[in-house]
PDB file of N, CA and C in Angstrom:
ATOM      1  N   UNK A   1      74.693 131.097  62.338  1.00  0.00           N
ATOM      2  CA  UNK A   1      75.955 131.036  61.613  1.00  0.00           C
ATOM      3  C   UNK A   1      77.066 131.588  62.517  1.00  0.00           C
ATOM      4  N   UNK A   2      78.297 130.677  62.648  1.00  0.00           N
ATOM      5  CA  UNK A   2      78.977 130.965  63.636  1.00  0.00           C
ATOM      6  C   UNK A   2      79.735 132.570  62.876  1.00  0.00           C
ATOM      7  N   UNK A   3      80.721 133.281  63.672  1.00  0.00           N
ATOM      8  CA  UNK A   3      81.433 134.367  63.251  1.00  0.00           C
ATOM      9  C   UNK A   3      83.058 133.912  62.546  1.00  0.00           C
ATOM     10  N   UNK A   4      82.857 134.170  61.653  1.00  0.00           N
ATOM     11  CA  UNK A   4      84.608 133.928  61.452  1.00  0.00           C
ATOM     12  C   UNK A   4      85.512 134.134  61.997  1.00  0.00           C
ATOM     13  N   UNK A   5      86.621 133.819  62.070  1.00  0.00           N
ATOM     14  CA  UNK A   5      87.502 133.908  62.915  1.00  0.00           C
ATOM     15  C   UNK A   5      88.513 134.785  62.474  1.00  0.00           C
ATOM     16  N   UNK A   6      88.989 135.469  63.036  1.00  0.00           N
ATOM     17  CA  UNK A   6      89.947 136.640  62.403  1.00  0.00           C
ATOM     18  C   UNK A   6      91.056 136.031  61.940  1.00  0.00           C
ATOM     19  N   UNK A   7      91.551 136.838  60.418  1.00  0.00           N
ATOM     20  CA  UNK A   7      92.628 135.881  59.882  1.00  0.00           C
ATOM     21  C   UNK A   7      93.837 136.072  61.038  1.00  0.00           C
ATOM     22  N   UNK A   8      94.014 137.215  62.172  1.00  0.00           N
ATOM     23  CA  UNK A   8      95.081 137.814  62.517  1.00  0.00           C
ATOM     24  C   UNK A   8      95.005 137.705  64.168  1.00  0.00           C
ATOM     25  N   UNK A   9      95.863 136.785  64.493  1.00  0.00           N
ATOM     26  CA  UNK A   9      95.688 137.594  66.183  1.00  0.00           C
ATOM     27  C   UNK A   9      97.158 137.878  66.482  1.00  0.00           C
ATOM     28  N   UNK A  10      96.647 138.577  67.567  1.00  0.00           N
ATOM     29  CA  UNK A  10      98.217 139.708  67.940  1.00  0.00           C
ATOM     30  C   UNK A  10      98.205 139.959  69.439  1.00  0.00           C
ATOM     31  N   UNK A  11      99.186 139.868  70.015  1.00  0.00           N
ATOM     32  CA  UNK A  11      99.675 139.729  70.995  1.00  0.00           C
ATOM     33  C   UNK A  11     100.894 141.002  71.602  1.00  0.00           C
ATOM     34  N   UNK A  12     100.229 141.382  72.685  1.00  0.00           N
ATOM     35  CA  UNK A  12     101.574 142.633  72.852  1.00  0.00           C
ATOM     36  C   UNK A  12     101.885 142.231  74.791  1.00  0.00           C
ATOM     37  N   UNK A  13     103.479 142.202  74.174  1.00  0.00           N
ATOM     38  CA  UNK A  13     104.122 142.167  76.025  1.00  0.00           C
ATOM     39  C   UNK A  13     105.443 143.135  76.345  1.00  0.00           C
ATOM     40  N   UNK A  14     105.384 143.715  76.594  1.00  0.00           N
ATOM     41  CA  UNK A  14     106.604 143.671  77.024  1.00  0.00           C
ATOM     42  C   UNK A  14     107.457 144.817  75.762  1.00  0.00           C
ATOM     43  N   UNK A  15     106.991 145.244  75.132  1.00  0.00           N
ATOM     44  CA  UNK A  15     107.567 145.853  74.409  1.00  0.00           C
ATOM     45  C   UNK A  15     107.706 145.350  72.461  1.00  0.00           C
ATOM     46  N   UNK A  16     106.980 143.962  72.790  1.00  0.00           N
ATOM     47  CA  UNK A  16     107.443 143.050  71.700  1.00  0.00           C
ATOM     48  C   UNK A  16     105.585 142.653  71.536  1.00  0.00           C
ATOM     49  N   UNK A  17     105.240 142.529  70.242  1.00  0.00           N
ATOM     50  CA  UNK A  17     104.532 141.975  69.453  1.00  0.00           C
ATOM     51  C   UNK A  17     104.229 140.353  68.887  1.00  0.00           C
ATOM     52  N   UNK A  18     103.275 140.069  69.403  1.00  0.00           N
ATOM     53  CA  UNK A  18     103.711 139.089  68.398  1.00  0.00           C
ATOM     54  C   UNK A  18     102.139 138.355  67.497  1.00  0.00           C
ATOM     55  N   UNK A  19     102.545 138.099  65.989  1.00  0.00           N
ATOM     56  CA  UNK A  19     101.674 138.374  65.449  1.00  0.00           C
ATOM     57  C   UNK A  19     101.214 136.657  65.093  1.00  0.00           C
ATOM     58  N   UNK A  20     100.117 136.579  64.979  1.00  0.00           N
ATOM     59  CA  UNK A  20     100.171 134.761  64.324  1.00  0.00           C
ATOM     60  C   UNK A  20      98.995 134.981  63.842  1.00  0.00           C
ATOM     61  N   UNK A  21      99.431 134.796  62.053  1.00  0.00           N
ATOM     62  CA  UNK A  21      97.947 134.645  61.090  1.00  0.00           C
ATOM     63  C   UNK A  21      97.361 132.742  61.273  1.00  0.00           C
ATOM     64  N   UNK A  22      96.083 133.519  61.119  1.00  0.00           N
ATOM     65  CA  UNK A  22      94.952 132.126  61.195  1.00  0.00           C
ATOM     66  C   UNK A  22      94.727 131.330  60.150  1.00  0.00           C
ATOM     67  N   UNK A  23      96.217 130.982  59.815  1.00  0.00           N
ATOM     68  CA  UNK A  23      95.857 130.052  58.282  1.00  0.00           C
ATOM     69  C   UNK A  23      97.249 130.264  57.540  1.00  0.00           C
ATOM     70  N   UNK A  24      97.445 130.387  56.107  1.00  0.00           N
ATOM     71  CA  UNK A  24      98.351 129.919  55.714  1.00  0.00           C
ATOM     72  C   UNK A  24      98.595 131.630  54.754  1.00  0.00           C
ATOM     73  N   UNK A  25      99.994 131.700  54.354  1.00  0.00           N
ATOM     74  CA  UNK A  25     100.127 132.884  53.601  1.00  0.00           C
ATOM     75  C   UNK A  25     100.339 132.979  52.769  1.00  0.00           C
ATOM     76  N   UNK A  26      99.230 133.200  51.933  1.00  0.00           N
ATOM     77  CA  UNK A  26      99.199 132.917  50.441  1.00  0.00           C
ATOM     78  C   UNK A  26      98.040 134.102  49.877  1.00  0.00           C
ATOM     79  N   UNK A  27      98.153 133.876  48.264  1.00  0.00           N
ATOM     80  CA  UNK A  27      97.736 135.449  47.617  1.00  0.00           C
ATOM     81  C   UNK A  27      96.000 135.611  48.212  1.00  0.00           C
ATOM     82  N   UNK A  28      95.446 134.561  48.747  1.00  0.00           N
ATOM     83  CA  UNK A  28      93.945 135.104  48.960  1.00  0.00           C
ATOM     84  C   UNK A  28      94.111 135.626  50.463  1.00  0.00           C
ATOM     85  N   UNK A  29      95.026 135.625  51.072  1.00  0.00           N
ATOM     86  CA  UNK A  29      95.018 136.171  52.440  1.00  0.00           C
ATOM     87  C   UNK A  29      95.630 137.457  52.705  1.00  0.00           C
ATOM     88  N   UNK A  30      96.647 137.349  52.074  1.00  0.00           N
ATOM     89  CA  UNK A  30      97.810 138.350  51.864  1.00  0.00           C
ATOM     90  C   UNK A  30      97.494 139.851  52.350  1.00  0.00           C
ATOM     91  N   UNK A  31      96.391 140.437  51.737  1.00  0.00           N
ATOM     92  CA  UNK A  31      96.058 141.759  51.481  1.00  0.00           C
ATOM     93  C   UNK A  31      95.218 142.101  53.347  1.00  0.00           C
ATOM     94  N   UNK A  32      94.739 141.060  53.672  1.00  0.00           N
ATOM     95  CA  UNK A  32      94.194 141.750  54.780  1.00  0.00           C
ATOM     96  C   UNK A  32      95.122 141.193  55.820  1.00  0.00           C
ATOM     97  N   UNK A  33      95.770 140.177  55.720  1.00  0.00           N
ATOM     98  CA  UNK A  33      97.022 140.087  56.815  1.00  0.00           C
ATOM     99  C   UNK A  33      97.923 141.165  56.713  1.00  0.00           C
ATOM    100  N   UNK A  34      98.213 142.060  55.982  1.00  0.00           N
ATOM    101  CA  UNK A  34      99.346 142.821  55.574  1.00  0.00           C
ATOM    102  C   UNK A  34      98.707 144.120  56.500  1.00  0.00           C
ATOM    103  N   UNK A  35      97.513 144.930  56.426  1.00  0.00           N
ATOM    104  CA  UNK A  35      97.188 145.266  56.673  1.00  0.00           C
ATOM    105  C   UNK A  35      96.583 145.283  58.279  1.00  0.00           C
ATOM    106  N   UNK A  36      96.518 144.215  58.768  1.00  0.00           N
ATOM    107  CA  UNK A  36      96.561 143.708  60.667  1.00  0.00           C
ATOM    108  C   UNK A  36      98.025 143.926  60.598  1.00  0.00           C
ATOM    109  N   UNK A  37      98.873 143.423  60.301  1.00  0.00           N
ATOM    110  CA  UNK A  37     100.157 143.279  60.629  1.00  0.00           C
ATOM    111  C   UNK A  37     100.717 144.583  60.474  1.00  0.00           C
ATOM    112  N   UNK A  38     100.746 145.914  59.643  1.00  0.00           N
ATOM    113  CA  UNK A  38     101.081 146.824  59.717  1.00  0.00           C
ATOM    114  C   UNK A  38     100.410 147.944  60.853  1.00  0.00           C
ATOM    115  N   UNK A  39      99.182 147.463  61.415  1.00  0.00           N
ATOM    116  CA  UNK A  39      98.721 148.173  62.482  1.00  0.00           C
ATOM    117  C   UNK A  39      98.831 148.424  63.516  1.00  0.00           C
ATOM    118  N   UNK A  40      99.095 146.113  63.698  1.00  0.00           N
ATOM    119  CA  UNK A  40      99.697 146.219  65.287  1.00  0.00           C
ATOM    120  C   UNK A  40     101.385 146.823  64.995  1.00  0.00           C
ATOM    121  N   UNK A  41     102.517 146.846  64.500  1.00  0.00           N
ATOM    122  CA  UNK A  41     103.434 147.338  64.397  1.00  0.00           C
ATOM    123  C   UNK A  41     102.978 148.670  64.813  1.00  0.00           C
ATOM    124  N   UNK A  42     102.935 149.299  65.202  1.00  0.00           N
ATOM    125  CA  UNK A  42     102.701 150.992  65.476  1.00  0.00           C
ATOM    126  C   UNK A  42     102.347 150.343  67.097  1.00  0.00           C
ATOM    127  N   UNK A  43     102.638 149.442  67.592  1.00  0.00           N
ATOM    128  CA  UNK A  43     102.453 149.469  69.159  1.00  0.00           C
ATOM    129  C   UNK A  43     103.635 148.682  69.610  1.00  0.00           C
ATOM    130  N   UNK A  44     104.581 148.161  68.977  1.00  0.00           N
ATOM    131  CA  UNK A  44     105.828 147.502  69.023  1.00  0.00           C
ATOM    132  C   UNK A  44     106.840 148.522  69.498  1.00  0.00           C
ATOM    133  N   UNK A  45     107.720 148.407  70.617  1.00  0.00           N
ATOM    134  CA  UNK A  45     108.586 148.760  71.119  1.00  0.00           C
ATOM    135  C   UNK A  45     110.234 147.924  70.733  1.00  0.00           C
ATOM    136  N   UNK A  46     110.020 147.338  71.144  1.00  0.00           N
ATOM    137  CA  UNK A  46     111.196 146.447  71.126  1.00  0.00           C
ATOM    138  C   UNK A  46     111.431 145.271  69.794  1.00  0.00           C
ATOM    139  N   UNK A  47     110.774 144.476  69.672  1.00  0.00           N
ATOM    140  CA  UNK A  47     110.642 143.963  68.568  1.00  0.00           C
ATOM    141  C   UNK A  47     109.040 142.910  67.640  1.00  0.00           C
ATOM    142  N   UNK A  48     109.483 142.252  66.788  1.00  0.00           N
ATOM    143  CA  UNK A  48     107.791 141.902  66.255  1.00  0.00           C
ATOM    144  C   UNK A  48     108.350 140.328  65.842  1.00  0.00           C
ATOM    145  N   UNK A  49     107.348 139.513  66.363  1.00  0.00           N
ATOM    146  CA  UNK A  49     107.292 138.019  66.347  1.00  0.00           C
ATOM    147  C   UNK A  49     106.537 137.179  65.391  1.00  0.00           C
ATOM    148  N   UNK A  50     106.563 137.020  64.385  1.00  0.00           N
ATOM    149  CA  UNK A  50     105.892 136.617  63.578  1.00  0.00           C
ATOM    150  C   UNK A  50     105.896 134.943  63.493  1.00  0.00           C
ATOM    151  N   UNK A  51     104.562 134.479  64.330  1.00  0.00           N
ATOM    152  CA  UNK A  51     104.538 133.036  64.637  1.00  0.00           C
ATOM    153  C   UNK A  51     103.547 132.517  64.128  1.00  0.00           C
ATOM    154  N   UNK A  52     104.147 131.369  63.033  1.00  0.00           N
ATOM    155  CA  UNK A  52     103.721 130.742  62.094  1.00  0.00           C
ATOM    156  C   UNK A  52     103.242 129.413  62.716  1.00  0.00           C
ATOM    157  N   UNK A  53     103.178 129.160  63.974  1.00  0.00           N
ATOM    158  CA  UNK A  53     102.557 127.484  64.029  1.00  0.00           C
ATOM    159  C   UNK A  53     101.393 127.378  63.631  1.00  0.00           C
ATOM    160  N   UNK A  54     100.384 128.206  62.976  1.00  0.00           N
ATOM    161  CA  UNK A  54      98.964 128.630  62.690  1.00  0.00           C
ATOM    162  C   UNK A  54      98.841 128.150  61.047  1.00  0.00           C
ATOM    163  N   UNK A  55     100.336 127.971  60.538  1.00  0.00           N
ATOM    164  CA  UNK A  55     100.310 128.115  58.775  1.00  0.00           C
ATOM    165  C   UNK A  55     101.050 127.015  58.562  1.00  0.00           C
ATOM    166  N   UNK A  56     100.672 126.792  57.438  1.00  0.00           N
ATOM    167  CA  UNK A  56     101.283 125.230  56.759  1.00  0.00           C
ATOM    168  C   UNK A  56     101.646 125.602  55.280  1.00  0.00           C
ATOM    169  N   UNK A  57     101.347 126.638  54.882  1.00  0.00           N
ATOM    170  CA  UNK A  57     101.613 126.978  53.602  1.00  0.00           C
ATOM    171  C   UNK A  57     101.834 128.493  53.393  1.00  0.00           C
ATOM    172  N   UNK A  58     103.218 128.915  52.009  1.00  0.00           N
ATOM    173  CA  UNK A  58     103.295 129.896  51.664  1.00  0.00           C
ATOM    174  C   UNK A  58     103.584 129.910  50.512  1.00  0.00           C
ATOM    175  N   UNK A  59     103.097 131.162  49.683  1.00  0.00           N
ATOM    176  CA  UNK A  59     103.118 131.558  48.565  1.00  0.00           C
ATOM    177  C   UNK A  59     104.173 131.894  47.775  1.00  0.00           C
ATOM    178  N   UNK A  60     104.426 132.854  46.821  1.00  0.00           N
ATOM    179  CA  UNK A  60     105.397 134.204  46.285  1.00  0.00           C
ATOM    180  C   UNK A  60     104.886 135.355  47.438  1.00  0.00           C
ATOM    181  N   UNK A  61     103.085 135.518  47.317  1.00  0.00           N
ATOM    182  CA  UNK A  61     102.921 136.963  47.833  1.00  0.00           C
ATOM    183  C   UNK A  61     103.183 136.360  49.753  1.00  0.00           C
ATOM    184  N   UNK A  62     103.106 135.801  50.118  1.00  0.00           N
ATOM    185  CA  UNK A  62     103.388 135.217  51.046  1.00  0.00           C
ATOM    186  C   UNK A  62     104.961 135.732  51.771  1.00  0.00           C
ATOM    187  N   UNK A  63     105.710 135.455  50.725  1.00  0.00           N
ATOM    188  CA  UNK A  63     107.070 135.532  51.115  1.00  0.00           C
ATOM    189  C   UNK A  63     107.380 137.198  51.123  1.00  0.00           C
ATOM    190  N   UNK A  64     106.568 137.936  49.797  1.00  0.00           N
ATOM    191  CA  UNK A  64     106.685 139.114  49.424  1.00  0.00           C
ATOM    192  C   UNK A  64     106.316 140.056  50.793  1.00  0.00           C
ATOM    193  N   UNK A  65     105.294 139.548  51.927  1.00  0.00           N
ATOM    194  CA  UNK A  65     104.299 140.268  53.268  1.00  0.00           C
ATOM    195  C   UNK A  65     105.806 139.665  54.126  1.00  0.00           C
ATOM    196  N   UNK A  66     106.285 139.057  54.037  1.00  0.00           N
ATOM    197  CA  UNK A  66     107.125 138.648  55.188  1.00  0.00           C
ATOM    198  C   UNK A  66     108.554 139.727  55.113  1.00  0.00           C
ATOM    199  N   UNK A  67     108.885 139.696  53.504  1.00  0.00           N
ATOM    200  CA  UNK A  67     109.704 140.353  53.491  1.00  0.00           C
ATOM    201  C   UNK A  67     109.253 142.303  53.839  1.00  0.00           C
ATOM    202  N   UNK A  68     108.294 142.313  53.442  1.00  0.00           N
ATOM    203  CA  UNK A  68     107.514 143.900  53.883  1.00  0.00           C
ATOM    204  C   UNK A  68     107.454 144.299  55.257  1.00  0.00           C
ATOM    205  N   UNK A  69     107.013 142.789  55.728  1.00  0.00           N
ATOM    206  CA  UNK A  69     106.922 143.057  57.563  1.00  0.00           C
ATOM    207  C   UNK A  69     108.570 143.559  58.164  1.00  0.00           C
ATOM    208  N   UNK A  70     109.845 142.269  57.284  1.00  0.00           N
ATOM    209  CA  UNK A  70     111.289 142.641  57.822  1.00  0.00           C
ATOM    210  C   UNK A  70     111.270 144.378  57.944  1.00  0.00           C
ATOM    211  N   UNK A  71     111.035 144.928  56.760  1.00  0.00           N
ATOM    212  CA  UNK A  71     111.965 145.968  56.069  1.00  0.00           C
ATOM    213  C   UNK A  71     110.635 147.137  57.044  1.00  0.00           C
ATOM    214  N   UNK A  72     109.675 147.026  56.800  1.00  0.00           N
ATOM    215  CA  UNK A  72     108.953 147.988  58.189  1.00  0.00           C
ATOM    216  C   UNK A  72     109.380 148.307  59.207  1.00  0.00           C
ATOM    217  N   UNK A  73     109.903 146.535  60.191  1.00  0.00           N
ATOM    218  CA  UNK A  73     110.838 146.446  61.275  1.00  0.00           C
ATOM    219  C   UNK A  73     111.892 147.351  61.293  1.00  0.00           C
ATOM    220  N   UNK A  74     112.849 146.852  60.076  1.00  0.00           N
ATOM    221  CA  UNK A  74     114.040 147.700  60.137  1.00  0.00           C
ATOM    222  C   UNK A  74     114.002 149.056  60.385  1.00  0.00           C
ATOM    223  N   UNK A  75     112.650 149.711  59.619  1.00  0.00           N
ATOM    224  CA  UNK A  75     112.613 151.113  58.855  1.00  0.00           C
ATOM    225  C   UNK A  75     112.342 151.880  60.919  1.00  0.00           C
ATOM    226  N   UNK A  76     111.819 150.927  61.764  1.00  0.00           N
ATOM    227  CA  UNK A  76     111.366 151.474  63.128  1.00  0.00           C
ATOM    228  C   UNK A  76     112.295 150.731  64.043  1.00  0.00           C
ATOM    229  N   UNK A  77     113.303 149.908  63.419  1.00  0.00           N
ATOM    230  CA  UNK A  77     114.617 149.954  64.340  1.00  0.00           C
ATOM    231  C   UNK A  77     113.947 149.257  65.641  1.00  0.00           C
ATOM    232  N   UNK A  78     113.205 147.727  64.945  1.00  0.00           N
ATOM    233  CA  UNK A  78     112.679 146.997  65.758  1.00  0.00           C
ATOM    234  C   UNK A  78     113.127 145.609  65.066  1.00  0.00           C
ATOM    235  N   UNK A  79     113.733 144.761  65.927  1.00  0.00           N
ATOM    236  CA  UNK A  79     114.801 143.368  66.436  1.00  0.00           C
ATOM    237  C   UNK A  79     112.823 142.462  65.137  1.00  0.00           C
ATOM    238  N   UNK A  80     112.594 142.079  64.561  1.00  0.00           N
ATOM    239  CA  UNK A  80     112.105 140.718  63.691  1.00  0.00           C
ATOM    240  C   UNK A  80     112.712 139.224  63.494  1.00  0.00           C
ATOM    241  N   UNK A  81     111.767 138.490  64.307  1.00  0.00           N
ATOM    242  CA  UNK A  81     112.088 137.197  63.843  1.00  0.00           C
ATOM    243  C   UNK A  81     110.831 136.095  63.588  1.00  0.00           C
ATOM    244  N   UNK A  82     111.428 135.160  63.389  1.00  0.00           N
ATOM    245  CA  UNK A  82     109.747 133.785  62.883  1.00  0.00           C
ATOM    246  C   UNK A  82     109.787 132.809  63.628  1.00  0.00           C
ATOM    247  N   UNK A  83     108.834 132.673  64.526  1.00  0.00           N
ATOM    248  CA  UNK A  83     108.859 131.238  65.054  1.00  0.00           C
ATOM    249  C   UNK A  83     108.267 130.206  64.559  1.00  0.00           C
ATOM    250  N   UNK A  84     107.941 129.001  65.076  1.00  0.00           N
ATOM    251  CA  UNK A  84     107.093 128.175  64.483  1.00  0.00           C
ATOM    252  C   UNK A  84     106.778 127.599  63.465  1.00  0.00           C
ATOM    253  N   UNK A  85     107.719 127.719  62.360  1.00  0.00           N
ATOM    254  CA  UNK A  85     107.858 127.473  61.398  1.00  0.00           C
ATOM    255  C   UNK A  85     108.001 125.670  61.323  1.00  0.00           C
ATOM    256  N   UNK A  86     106.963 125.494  60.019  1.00  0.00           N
ATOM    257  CA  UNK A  86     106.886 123.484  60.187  1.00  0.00           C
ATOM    258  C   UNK A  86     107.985 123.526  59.204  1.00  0.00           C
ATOM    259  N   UNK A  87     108.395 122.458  59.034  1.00  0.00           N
ATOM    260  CA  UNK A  87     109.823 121.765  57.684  1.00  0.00           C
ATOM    261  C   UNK A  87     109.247 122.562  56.563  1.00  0.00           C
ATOM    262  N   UNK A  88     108.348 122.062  55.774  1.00  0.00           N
ATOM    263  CA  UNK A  88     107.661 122.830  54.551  1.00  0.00           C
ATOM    264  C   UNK A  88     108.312 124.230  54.705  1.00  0.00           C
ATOM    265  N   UNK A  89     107.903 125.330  55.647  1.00  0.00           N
ATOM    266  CA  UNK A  89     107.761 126.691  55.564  1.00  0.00           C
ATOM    267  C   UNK A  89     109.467 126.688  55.670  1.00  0.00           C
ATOM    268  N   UNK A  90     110.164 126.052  56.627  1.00  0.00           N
ATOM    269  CA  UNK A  90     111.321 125.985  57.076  1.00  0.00           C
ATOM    270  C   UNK A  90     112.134 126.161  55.572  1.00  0.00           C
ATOM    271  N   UNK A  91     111.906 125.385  54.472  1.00  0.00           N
ATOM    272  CA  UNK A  91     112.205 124.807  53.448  1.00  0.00           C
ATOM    273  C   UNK A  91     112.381 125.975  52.696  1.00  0.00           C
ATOM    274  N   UNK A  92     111.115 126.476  52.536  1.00  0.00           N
ATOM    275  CA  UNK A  92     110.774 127.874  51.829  1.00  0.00           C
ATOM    276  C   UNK A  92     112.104 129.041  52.042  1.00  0.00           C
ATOM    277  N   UNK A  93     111.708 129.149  53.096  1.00  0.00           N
ATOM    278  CA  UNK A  93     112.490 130.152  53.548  1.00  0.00           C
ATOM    279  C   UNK A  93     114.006 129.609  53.777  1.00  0.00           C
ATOM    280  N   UNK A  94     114.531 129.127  53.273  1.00  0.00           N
ATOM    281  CA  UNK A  94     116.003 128.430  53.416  1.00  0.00           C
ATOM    282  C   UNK A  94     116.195 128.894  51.595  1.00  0.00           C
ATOM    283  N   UNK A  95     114.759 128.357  51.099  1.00  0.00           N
ATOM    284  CA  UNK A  95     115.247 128.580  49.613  1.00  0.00           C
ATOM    285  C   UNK A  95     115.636 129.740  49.162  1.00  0.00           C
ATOM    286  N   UNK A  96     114.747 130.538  49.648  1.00  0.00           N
ATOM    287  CA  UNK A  96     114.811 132.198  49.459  1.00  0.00           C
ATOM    288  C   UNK A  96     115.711 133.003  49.947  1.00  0.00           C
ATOM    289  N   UNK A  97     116.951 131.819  51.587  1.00  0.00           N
ATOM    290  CA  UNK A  97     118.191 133.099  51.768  1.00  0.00           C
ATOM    291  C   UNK A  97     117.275 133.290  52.862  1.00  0.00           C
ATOM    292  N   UNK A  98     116.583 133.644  53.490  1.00  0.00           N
ATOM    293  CA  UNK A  98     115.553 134.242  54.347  1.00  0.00           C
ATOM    294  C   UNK A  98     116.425 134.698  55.505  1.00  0.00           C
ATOM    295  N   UNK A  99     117.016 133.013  55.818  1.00  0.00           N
ATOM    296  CA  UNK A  99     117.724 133.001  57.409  1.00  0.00           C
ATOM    297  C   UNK A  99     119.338 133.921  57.717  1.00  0.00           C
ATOM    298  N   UNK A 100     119.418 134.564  56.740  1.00  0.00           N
ATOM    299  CA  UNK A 100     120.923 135.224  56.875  1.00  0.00           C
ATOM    300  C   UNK A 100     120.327 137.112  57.213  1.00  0.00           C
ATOM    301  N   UNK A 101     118.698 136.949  57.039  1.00  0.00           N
ATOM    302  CA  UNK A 101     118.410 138.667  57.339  1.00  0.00           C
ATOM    303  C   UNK A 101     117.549 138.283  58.518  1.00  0.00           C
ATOM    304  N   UNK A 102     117.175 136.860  59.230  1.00  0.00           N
ATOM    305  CA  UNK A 102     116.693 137.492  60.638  1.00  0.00           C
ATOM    306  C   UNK A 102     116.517 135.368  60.836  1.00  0.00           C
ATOM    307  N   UNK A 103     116.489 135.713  62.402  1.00  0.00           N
ATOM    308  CA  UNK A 103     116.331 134.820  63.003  1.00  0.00           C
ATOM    309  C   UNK A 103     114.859 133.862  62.628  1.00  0.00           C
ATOM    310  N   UNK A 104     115.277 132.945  62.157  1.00  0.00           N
ATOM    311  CA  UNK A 104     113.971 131.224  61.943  1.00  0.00           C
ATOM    312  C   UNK A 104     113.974 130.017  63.022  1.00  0.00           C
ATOM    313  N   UNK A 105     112.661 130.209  63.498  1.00  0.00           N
ATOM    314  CA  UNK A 105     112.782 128.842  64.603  1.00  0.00           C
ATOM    315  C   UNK A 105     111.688 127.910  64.218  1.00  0.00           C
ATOM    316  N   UNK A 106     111.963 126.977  63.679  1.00  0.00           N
ATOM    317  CA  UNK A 106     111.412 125.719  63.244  1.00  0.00           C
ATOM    318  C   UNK A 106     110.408 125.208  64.784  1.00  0.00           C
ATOM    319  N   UNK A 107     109.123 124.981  64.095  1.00  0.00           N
ATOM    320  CA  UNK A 107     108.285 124.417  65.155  1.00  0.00           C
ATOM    321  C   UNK A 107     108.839 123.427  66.345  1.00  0.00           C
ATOM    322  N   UNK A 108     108.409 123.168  67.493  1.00  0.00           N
ATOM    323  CA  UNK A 108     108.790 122.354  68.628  1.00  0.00           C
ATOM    324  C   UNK A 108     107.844 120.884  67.956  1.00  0.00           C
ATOM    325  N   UNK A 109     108.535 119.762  68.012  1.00  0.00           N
ATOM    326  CA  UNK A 109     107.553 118.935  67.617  1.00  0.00           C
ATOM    327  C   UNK A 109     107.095 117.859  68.866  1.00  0.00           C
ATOM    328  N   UNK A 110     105.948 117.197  69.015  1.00  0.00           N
ATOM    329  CA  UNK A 110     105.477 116.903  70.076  1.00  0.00           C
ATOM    330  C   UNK A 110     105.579 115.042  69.757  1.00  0.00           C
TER     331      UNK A 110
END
């Protein structure tokens, strides 16, 4: 039986983080992404990258971890933004106001 794959991988350069969950953010994931994502933050210098080309879907609690991740950022006076974001997620987060409290970069399409 192969090993699962971690919902969370994380990436550190340079002062900056960057985090990309393995799937989509929604209420069955939520609780242990929140929890990777608040860990690697404690090794973030400069700022935290939260790159979504990994997800195709988000929730309420979804939006609720994104907004937790901003306000963490803020609280350690570290620069947050989203990359990778497909139209769908793009959508989301346009609905919610998202893009006027931090920088959204819509996926590169091939």
């Amino acid at each position: 039986m192969a090993a699962a794959k971690s919902p969370l991988k994380t990436q550190k350069a340079d002062g900056t983080v960057r985090l990309n969950p393995n799937g989509d953010l929604v209420a069955s994931t939520v609780e242990v992404l929140r929890d990777g994502m608040l860990t690697a933050l404690d090794s973030a210098k400069l700022s935290v990258v939260l790159d979504l080309s990994s997800t195709k879907q988000i929730d309420s609690l979804g939006i609720t971890l994104v907004l937790g991740l901003f306000k963490s950022c803020q609280k350690k006076e570290l620069a947050f933004s989203i990359e990778g974001a497909n139209t769908d997620l793009l959508r989301v987060f346009k609905l919610f106001n998202l893009t006027k409290f931090f920088p959204i970069a819509e996926a590169i399409r091939e």
